[in-house]
PDB file of N, CA and C in Angstrom:
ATOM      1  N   UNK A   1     -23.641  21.848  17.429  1.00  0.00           N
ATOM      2  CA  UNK A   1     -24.612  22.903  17.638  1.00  0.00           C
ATOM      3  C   UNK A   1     -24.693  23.787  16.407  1.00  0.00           C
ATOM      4  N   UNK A   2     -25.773  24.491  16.559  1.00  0.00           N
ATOM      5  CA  UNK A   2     -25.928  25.205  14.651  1.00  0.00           C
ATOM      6  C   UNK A   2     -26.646  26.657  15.424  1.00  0.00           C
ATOM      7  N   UNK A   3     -25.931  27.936  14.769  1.00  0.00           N
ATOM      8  CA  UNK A   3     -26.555  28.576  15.097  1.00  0.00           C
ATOM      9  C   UNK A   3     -27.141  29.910  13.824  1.00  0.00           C
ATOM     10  N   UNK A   4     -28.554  30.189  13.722  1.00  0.00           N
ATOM     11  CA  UNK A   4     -28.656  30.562  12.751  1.00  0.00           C
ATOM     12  C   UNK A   4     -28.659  32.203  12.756  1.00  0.00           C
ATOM     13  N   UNK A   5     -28.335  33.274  11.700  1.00  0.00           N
ATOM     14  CA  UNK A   5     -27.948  34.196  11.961  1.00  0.00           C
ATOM     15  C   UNK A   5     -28.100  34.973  11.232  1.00  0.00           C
ATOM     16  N   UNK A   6     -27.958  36.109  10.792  1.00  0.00           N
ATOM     17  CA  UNK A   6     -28.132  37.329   9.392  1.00  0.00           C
ATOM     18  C   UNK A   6     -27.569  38.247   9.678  1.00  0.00           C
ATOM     19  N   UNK A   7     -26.453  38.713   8.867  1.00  0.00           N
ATOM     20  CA  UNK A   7     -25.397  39.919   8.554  1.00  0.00           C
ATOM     21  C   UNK A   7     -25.741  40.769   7.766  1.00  0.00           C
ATOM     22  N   UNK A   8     -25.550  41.912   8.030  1.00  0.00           N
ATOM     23  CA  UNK A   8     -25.595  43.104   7.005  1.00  0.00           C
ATOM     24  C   UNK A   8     -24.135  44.195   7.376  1.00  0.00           C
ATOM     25  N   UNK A   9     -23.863  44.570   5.902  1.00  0.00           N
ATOM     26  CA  UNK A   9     -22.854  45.278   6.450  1.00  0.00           C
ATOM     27  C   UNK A   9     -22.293  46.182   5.209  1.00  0.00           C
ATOM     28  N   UNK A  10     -21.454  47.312   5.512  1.00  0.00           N
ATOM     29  CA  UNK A  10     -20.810  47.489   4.477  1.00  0.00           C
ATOM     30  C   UNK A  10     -19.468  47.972   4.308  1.00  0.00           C
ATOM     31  N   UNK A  11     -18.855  48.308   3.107  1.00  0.00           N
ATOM     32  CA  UNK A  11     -17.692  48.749   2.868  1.00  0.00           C
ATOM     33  C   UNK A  11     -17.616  49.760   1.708  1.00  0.00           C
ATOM     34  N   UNK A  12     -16.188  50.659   1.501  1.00  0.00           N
ATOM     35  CA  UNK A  12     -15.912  51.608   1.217  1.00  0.00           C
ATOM     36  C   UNK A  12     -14.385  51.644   0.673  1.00  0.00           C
ATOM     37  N   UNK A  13     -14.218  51.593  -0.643  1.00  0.00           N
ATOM     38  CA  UNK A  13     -13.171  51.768  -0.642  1.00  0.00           C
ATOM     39  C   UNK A  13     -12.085  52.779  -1.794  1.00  0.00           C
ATOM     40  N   UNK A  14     -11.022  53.554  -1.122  1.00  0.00           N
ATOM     41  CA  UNK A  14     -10.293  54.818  -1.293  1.00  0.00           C
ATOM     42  C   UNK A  14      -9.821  54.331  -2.648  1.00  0.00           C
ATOM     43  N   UNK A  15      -9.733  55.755  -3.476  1.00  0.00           N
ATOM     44  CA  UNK A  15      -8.798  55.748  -4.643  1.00  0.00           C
ATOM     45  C   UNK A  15      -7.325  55.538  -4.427  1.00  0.00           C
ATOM     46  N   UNK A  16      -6.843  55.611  -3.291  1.00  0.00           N
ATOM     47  CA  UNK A  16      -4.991  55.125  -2.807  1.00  0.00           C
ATOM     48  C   UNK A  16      -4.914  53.559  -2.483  1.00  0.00           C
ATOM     49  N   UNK A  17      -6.171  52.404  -2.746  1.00  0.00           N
ATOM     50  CA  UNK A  17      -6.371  51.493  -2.614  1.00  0.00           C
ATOM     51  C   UNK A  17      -6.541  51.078  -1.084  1.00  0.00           C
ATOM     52  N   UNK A  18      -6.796  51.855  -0.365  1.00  0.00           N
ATOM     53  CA  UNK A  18      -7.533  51.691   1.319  1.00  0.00           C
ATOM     54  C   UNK A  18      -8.778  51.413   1.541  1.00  0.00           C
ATOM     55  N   UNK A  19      -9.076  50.414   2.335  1.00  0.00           N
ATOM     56  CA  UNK A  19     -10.451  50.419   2.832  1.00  0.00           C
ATOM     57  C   UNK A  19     -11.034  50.053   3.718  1.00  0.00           C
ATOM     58  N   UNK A  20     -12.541  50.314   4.108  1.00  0.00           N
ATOM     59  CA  UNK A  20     -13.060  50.314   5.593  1.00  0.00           C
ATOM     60  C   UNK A  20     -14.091  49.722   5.276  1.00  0.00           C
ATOM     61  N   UNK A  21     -14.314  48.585   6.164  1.00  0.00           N
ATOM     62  CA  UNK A  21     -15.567  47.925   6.420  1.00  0.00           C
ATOM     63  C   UNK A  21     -16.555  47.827   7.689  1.00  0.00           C
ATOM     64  N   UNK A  22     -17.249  47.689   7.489  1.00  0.00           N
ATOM     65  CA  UNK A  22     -17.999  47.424   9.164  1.00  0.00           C
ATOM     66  C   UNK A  22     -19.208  46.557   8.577  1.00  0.00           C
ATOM     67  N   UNK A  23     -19.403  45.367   9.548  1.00  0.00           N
ATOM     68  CA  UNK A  23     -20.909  44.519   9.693  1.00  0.00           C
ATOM     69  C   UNK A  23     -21.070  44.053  10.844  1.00  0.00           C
ATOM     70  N   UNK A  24     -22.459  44.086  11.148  1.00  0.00           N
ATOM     71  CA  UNK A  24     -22.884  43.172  12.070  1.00  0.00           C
ATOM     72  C   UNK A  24     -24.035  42.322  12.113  1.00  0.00           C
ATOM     73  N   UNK A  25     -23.623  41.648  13.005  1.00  0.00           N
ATOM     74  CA  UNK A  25     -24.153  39.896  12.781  1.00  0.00           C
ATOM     75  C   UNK A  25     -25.175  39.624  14.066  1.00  0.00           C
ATOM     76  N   UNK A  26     -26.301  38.953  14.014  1.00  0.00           N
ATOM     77  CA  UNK A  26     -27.364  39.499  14.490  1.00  0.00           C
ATOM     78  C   UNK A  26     -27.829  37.659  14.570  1.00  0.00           C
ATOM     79  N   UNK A  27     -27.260  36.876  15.723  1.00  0.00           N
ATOM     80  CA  UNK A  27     -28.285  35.109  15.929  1.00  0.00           C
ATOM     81  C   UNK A  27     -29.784  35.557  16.301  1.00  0.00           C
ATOM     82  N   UNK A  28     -30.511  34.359  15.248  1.00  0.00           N
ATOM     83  CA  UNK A  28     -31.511  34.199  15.568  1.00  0.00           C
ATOM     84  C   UNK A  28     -32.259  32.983  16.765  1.00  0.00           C
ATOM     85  N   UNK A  29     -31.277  32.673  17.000  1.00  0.00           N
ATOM     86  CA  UNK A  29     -31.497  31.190  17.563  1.00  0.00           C
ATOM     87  C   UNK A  29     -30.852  31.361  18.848  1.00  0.00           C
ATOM     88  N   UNK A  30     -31.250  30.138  19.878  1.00  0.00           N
ATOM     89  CA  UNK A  30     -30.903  30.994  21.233  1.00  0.00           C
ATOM     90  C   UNK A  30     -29.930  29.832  21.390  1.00  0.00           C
ATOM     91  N   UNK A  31     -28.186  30.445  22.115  1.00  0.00           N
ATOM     92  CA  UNK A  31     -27.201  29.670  22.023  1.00  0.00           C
ATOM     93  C   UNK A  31     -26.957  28.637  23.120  1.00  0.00           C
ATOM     94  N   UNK A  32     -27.868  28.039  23.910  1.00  0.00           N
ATOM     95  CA  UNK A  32     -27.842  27.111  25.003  1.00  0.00           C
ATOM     96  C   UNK A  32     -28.809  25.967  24.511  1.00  0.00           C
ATOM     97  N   UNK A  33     -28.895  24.924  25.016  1.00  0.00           N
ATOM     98  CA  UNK A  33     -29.756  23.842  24.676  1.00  0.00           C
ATOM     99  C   UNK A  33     -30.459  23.767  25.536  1.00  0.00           C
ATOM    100  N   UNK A  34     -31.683  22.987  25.155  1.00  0.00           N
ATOM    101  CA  UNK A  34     -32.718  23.116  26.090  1.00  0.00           C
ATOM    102  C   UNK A  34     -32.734  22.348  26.902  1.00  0.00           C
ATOM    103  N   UNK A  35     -31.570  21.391  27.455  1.00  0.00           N
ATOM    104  CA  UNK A  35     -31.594  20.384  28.394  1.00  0.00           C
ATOM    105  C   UNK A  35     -30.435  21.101  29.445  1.00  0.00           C
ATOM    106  N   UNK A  36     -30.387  21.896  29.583  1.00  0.00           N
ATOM    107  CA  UNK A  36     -29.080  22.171  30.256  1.00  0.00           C
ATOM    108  C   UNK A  36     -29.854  23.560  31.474  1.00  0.00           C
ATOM    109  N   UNK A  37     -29.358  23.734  32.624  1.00  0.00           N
ATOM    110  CA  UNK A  37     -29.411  24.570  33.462  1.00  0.00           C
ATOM    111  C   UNK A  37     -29.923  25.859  32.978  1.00  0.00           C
ATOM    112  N   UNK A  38     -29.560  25.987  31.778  1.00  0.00           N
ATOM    113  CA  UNK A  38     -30.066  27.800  31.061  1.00  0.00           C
ATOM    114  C   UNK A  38     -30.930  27.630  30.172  1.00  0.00           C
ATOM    115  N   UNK A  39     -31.814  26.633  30.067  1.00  0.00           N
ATOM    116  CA  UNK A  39     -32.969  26.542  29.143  1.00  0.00           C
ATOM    117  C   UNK A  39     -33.822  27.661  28.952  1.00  0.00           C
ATOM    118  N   UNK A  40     -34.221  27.985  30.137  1.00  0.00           N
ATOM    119  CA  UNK A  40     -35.031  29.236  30.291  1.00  0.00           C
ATOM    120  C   UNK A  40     -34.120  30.801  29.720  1.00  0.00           C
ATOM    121  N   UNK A  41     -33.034  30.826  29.558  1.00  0.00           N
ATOM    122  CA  UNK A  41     -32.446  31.883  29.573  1.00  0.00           C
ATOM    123  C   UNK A  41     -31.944  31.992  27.577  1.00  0.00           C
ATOM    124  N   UNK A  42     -32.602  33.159  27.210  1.00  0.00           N
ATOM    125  CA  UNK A  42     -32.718  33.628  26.016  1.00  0.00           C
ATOM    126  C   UNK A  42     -31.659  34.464  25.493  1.00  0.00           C
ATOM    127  N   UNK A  43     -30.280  33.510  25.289  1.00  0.00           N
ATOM    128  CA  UNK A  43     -29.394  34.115  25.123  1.00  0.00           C
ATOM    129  C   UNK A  43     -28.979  34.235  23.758  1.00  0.00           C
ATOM    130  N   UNK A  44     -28.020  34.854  22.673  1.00  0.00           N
ATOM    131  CA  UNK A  44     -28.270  35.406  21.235  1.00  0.00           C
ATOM    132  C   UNK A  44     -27.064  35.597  20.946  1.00  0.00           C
ATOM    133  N   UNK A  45     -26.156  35.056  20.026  1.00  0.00           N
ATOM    134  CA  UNK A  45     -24.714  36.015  19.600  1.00  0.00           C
ATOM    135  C   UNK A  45     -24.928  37.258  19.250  1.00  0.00           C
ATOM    136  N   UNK A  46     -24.578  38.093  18.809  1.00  0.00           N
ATOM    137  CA  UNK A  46     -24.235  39.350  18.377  1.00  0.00           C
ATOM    138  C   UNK A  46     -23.077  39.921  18.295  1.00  0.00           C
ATOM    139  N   UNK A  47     -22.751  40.238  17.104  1.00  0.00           N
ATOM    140  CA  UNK A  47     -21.250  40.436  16.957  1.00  0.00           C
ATOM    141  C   UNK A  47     -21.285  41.717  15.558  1.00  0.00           C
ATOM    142  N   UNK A  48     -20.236  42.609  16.254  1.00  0.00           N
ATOM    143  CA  UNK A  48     -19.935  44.153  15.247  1.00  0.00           C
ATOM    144  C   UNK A  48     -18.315  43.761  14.813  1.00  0.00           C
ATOM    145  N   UNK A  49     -18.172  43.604  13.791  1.00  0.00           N
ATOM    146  CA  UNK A  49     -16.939  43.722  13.193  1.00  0.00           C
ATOM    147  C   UNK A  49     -16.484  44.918  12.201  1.00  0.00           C
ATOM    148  N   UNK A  50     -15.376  45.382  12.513  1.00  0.00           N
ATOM    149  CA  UNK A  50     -14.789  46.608  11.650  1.00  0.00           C
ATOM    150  C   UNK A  50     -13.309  46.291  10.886  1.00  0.00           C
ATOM    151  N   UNK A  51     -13.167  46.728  10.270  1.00  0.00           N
ATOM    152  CA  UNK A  51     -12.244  46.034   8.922  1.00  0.00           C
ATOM    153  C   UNK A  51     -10.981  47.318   8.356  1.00  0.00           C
ATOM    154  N   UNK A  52      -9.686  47.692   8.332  1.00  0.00           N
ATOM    155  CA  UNK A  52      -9.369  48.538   7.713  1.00  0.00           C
ATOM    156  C   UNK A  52      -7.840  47.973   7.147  1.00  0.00           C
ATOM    157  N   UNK A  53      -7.985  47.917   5.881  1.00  0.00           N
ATOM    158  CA  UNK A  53      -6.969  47.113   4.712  1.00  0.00           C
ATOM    159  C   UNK A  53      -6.180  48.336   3.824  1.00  0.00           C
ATOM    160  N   UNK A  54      -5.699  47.349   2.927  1.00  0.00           N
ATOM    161  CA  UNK A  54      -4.843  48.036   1.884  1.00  0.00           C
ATOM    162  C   UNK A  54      -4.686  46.991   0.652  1.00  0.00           C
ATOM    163  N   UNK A  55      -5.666  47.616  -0.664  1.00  0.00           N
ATOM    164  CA  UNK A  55      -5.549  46.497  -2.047  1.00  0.00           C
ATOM    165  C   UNK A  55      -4.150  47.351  -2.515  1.00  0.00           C
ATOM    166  N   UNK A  56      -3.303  45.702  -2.961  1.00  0.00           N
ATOM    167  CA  UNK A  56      -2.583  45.815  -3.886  1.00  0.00           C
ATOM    168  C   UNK A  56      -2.949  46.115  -5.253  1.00  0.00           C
TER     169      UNK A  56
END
């Protein structure tokens, strides 16, 4: 299965070498096949990810 998608996101990062990210991810394509019981049903990933590190 292939699902197609577009992220945007960003990050930020501290002069003590810390940092914070956040993106989210946004399917364009609907995640069921069209032979199956949920054909009709227009379903979508979507996903928020947040990020907080430390560069060596």
């Amino acid at each position: 299965d292939f699902d197609f998608s577009g992220a945007l996101g960003v990050g930020y990062k501290f002069d003590n070498g810390f940092f914070l990210s956040a993106r989210y991810t946004h399917g364009f394509s609907s995640i069921f096949k069209e032979d199956t019981i949920f054909e009709d049903v227009d379903a979508r990933n979507s996903v928020w990810q947040f990020g907080l590190g430390f560069s060596f």
